[in-house]
PDB file of N, CA and C in Angstrom:
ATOM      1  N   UNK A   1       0.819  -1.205   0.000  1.00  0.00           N
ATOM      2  CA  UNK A   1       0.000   0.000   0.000  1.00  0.00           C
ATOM      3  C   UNK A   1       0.861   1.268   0.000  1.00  0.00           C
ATOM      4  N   UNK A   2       2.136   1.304   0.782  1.00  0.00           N
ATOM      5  CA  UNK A   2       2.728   2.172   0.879  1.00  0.00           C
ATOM      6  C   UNK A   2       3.596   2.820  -0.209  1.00  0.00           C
ATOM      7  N   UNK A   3       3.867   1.433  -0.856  1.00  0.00           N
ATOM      8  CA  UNK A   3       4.448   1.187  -2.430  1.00  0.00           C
ATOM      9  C   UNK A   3       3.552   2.251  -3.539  1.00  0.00           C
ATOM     10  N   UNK A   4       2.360   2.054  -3.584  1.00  0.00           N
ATOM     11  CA  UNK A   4       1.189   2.599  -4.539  1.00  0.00           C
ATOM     12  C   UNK A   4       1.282   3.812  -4.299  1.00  0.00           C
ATOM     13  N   UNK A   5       0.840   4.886  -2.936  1.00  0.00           N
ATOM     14  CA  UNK A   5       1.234   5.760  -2.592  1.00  0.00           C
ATOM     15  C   UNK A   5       1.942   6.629  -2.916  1.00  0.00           C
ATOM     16  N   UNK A   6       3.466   6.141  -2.969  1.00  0.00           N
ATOM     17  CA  UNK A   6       4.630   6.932  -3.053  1.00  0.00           C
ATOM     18  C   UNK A   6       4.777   6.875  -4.667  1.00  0.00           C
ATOM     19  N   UNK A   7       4.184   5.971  -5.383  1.00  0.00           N
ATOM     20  CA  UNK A   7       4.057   5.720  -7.160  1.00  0.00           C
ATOM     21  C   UNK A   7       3.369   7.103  -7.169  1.00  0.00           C
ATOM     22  N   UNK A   8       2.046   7.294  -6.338  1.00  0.00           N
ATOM     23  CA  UNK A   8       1.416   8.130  -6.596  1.00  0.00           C
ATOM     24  C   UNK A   8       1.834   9.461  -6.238  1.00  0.00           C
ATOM     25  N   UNK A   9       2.286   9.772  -5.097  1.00  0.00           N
ATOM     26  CA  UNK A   9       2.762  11.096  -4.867  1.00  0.00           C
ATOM     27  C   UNK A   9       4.026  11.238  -5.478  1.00  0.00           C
ATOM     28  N   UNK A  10       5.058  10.590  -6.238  1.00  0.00           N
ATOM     29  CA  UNK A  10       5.767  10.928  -7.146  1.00  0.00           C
ATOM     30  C   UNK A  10       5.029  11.435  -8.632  1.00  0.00           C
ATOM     31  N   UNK A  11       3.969  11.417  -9.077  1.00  0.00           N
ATOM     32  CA  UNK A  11       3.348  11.328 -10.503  1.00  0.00           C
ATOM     33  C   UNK A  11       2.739  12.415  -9.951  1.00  0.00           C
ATOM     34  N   UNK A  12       2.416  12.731  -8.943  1.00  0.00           N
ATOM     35  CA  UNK A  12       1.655  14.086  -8.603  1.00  0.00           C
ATOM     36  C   UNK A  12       3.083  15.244  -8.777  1.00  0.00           C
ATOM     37  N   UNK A  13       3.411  15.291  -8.225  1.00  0.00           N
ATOM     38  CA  UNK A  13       4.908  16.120  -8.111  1.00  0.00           C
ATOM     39  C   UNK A  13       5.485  16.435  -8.877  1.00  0.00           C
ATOM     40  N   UNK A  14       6.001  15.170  -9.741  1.00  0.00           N
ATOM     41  CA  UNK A  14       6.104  15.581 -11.446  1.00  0.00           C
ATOM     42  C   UNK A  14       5.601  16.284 -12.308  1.00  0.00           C
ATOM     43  N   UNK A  15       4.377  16.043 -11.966  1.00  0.00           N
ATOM     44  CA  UNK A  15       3.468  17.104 -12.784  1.00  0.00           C
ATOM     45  C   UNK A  15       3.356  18.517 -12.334  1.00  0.00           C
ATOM     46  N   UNK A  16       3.426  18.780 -10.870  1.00  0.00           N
ATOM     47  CA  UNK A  16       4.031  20.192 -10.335  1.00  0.00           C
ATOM     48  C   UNK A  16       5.266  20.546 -11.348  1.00  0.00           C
ATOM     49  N   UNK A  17       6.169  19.846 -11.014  1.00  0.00           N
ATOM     50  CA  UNK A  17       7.347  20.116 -11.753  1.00  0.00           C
ATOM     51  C   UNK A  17       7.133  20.803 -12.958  1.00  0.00           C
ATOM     52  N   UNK A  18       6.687  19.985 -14.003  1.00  0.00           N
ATOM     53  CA  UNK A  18       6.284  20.298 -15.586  1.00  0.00           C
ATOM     54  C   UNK A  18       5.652  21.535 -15.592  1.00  0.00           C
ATOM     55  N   UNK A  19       4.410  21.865 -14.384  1.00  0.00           N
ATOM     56  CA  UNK A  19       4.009  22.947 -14.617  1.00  0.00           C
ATOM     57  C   UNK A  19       4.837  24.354 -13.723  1.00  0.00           C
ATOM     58  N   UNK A  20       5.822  23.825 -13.131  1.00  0.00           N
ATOM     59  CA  UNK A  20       6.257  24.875 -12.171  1.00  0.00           C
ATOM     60  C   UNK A  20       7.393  25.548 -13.759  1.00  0.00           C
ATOM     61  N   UNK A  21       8.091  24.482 -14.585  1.00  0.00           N
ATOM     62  CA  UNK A  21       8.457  25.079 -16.058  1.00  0.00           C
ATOM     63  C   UNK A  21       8.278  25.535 -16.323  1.00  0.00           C
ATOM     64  N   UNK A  22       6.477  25.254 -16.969  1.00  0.00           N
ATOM     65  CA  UNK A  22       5.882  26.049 -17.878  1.00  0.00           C
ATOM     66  C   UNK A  22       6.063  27.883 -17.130  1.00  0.00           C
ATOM     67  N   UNK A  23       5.724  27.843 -16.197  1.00  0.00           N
ATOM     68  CA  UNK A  23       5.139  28.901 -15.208  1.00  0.00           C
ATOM     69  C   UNK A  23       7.059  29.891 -15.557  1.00  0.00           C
ATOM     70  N   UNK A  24       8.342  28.923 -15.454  1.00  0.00           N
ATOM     71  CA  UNK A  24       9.183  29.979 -15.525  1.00  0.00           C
ATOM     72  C   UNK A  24       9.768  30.149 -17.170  1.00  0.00           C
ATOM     73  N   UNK A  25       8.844  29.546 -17.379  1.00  0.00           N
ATOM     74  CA  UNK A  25       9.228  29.783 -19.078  1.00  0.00           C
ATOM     75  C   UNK A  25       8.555  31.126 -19.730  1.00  0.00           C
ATOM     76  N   UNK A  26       6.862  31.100 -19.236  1.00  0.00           N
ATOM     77  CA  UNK A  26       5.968  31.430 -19.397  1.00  0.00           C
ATOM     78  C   UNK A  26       5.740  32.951 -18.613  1.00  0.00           C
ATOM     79  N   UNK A  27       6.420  33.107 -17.773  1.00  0.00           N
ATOM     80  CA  UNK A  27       5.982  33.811 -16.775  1.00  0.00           C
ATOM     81  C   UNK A  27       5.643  35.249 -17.329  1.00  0.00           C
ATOM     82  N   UNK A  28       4.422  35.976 -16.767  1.00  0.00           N
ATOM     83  CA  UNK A  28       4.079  37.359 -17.318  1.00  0.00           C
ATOM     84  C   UNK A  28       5.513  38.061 -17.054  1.00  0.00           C
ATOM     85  N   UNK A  29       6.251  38.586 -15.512  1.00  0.00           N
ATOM     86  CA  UNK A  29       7.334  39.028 -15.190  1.00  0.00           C
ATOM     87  C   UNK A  29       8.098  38.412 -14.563  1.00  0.00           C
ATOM     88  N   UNK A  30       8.887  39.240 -14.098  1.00  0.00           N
ATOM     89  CA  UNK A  30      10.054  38.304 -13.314  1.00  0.00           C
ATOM     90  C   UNK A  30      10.283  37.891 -11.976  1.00  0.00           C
ATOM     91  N   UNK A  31       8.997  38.533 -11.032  1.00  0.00           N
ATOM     92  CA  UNK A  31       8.870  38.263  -9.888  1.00  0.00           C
ATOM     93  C   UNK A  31       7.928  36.566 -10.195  1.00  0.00           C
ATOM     94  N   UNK A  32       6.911  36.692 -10.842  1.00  0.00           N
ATOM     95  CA  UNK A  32       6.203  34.923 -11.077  1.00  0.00           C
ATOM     96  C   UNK A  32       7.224  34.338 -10.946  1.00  0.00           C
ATOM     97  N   UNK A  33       8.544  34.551 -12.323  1.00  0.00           N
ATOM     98  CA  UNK A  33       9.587  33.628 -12.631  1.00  0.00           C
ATOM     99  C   UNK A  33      10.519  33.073 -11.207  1.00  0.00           C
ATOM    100  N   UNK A  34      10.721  34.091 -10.351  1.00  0.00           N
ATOM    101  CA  UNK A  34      11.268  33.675  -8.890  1.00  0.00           C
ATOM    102  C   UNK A  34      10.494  32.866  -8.511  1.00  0.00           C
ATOM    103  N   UNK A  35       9.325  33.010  -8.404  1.00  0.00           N
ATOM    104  CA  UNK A  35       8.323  32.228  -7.652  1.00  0.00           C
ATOM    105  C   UNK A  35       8.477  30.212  -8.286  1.00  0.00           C
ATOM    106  N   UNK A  36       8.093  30.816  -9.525  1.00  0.00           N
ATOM    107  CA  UNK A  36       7.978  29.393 -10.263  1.00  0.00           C
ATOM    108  C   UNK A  36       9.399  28.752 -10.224  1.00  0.00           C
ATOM    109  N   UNK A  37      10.711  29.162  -9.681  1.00  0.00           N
ATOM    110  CA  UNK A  37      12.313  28.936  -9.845  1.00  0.00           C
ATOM    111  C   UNK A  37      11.915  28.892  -8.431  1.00  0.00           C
ATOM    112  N   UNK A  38      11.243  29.262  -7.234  1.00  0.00           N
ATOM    113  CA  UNK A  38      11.816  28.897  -5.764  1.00  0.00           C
ATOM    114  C   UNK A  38      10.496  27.546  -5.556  1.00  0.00           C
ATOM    115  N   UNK A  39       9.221  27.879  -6.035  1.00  0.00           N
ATOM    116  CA  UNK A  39       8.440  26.186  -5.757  1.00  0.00           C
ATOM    117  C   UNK A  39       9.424  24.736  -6.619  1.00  0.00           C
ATOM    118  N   UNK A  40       9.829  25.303  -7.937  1.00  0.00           N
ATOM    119  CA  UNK A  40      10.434  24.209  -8.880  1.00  0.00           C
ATOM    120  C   UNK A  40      11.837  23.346  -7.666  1.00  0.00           C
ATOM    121  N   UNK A  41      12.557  24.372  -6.963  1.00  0.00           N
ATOM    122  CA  UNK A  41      13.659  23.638  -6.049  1.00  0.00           C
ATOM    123  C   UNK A  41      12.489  23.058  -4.954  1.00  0.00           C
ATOM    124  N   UNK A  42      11.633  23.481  -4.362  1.00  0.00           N
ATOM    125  CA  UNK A  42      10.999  22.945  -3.256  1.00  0.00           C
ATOM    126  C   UNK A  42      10.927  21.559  -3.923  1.00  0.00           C
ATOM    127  N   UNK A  43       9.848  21.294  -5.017  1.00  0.00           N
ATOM    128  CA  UNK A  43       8.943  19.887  -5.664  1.00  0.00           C
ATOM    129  C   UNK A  43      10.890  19.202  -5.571  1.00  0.00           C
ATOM    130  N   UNK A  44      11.407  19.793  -5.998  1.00  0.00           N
ATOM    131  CA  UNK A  44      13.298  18.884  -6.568  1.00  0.00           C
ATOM    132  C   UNK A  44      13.239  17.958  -5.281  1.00  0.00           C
ATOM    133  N   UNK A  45      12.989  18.677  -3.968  1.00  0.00           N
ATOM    134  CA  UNK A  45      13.752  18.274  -2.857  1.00  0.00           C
ATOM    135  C   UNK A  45      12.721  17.173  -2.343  1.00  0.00           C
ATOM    136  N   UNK A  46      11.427  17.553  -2.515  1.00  0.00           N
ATOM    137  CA  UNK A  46      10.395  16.376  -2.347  1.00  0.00           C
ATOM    138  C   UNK A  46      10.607  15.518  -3.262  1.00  0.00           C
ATOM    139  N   UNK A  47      10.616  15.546  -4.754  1.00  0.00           N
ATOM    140  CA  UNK A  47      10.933  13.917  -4.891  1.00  0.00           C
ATOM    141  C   UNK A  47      12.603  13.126  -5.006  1.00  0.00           C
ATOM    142  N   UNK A  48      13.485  14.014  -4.433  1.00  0.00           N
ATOM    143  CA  UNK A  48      14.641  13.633  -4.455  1.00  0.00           C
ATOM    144  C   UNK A  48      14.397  12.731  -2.662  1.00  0.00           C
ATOM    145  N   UNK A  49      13.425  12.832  -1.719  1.00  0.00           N
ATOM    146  CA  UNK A  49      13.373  12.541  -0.699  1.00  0.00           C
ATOM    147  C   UNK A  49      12.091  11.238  -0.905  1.00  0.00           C
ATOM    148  N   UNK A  50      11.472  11.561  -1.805  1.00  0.00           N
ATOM    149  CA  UNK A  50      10.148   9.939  -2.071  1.00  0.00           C
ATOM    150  C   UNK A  50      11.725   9.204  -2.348  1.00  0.00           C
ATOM    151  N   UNK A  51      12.280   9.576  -3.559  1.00  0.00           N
ATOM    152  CA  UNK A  51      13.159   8.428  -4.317  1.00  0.00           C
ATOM    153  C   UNK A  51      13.787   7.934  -2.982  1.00  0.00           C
ATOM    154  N   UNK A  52      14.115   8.493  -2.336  1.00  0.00           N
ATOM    155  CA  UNK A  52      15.094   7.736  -1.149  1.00  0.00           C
ATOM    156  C   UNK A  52      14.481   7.218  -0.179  1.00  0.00           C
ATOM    157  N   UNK A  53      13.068   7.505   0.109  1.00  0.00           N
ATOM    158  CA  UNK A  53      12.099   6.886   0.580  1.00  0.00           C
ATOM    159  C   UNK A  53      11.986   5.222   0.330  1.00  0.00           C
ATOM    160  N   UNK A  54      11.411   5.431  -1.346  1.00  0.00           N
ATOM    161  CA  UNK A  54      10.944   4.145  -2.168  1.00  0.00           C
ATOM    162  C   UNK A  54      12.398   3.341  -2.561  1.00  0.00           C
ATOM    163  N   UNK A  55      13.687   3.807  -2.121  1.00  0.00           N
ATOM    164  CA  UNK A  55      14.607   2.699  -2.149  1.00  0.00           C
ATOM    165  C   UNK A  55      15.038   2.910  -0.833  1.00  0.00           C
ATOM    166  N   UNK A  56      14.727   2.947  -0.082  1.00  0.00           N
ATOM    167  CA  UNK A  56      15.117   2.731   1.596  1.00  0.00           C
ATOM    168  C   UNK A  56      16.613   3.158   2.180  1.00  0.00           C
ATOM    169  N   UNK A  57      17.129   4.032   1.283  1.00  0.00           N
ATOM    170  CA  UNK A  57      18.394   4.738   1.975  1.00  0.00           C
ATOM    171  C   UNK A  57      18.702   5.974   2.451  1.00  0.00           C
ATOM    172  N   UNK A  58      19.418   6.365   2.765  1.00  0.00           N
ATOM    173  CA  UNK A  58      19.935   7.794   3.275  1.00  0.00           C
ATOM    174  C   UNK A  58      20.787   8.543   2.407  1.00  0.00           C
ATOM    175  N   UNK A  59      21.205   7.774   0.954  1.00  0.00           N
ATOM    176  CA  UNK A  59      22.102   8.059   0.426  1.00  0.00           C
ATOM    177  C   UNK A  59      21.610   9.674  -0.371  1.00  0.00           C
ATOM    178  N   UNK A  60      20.447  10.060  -0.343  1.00  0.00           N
ATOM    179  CA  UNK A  60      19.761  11.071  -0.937  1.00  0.00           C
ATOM    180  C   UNK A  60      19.896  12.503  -0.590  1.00  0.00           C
ATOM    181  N   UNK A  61      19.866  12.224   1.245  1.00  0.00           N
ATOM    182  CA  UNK A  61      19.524  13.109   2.205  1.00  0.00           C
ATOM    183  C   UNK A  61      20.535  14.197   2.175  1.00  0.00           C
ATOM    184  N   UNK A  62      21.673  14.311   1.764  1.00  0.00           N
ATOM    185  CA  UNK A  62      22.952  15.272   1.900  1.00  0.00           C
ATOM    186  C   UNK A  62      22.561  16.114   0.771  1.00  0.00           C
ATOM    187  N   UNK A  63      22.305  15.322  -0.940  1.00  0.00           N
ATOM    188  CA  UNK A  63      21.750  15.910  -1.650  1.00  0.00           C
ATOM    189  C   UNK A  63      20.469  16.822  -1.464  1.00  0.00           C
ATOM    190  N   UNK A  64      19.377  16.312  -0.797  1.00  0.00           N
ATOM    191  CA  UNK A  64      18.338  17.054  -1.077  1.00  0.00           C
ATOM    192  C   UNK A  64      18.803  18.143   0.079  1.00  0.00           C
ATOM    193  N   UNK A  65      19.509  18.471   1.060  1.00  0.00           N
ATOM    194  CA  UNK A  65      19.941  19.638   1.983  1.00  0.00           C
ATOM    195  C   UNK A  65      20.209  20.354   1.372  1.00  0.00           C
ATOM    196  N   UNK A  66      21.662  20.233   0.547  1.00  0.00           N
ATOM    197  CA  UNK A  66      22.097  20.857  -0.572  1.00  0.00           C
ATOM    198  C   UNK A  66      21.390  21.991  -1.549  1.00  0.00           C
ATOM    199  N   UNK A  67      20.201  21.335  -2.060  1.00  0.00           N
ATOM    200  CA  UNK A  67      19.374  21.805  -2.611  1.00  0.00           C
ATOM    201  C   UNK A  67      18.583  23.092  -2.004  1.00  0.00           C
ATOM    202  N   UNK A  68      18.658  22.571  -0.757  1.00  0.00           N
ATOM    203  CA  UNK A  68      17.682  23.476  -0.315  1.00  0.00           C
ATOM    204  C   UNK A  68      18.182  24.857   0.704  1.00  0.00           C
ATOM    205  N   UNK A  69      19.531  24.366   0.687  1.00  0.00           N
ATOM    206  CA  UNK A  69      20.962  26.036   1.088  1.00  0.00           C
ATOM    207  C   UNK A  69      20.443  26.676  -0.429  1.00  0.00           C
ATOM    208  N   UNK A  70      21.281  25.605  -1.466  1.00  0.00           N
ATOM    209  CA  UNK A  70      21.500  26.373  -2.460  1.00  0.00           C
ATOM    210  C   UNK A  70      20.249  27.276  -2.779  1.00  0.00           C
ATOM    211  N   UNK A  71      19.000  26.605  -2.841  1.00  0.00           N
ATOM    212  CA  UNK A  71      17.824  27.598  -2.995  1.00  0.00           C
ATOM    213  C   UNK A  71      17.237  28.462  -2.258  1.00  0.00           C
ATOM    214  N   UNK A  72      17.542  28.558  -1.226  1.00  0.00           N
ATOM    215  CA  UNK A  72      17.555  29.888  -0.224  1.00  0.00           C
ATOM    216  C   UNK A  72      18.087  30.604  -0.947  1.00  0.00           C
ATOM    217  N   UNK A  73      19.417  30.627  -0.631  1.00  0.00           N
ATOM    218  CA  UNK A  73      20.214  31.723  -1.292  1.00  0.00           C
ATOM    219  C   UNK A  73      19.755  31.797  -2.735  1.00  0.00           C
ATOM    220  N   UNK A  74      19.713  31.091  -3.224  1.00  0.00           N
ATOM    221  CA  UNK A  74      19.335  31.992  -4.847  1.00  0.00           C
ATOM    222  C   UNK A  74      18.129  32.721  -4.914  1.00  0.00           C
ATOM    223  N   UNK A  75      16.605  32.056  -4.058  1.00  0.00           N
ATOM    224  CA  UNK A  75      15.746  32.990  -3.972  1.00  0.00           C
ATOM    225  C   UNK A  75      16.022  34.405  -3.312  1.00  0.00           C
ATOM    226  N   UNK A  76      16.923  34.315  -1.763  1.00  0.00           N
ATOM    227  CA  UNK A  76      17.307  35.823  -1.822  1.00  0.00           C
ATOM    228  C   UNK A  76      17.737  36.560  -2.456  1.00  0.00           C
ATOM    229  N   UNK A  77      19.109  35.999  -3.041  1.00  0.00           N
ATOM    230  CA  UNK A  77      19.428  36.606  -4.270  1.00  0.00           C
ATOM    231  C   UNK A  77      18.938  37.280  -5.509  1.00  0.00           C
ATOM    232  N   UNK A  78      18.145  36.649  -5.715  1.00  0.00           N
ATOM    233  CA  UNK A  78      17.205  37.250  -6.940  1.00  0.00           C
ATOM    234  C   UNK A  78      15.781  38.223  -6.163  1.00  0.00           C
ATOM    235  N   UNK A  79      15.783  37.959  -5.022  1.00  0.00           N
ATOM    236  CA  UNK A  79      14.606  38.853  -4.637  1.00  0.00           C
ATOM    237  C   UNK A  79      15.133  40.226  -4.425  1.00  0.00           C
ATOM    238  N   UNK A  80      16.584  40.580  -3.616  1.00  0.00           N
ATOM    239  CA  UNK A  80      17.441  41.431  -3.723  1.00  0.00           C
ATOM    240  C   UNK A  80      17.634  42.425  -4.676  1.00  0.00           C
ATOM    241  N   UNK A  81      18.147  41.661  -5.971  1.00  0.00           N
ATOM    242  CA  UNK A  81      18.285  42.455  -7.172  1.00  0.00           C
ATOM    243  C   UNK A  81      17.077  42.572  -7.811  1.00  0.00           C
ATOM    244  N   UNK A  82      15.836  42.203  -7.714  1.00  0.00           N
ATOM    245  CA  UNK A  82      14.421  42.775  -7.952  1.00  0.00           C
ATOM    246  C   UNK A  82      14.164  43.938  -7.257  1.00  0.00           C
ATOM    247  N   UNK A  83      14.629  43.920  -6.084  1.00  0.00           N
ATOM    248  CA  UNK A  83      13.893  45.160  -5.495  1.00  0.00           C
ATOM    249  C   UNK A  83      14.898  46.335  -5.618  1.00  0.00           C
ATOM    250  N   UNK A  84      16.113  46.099  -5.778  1.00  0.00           N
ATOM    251  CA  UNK A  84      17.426  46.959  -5.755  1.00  0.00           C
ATOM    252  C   UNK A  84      18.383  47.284  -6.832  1.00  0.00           C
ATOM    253  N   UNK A  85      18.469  46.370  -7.365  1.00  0.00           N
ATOM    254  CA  UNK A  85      19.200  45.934  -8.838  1.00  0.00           C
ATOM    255  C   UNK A  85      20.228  46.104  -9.177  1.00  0.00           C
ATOM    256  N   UNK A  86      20.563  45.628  -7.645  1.00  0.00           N
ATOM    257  CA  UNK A  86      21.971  44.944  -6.915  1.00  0.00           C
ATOM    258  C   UNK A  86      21.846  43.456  -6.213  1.00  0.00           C
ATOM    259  N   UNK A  87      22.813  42.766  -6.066  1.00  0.00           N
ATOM    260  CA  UNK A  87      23.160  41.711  -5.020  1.00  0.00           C
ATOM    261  C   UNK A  87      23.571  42.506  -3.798  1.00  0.00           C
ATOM    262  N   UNK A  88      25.240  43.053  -4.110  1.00  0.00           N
ATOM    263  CA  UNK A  88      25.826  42.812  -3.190  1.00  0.00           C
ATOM    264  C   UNK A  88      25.723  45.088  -3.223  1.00  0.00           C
ATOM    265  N   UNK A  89      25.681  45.311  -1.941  1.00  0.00           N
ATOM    266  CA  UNK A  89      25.694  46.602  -1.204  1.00  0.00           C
ATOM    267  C   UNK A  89      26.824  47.149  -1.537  1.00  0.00           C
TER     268      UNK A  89
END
């Protein structure tokens, strides 16, 4: 049961994914495009954490952290130079 599940909330997620794309491909401006570039790392880190789930290791877990420093900082980053149009002071 738990097996079916995680089939399923991976195929859900994916499809976030595809549309979190469209959304930074697509985007009216460039604040959406942050948006659709900071949910797109969130969905990364959820199914980089099912996959390690549905094969029963830990080997994932350093990676999906990773992910989710690195996307902090890039969402500040880019929220920064939106409002300033600068990074660094």
């Amino acid at each position: 049961m738990i097996a079916i599940a995680l089939n399923i909330t991976i195929a859900f997620i994916a499809l976030a994914v595809v549309l979190n794309v469209y959304r930074l491909v697509r985007g009216p401006d460039a604040p959406d495009r942050v948006l659709a570039l900071d949910t797109l790392y969130i969905n990364a880190i959820a199914l980089i954490l099912l996959l390690d789930i549905q094969l029963g290791t830990r080997i994932y877990l350093e990676a999906a952290l990773l992910i989710a420093v690195m996307g902090f900082i890039g969402t500040v980053a880019l929220a920064k130079y939106l409002k300033r149009g600068s990074v660094i002071e």
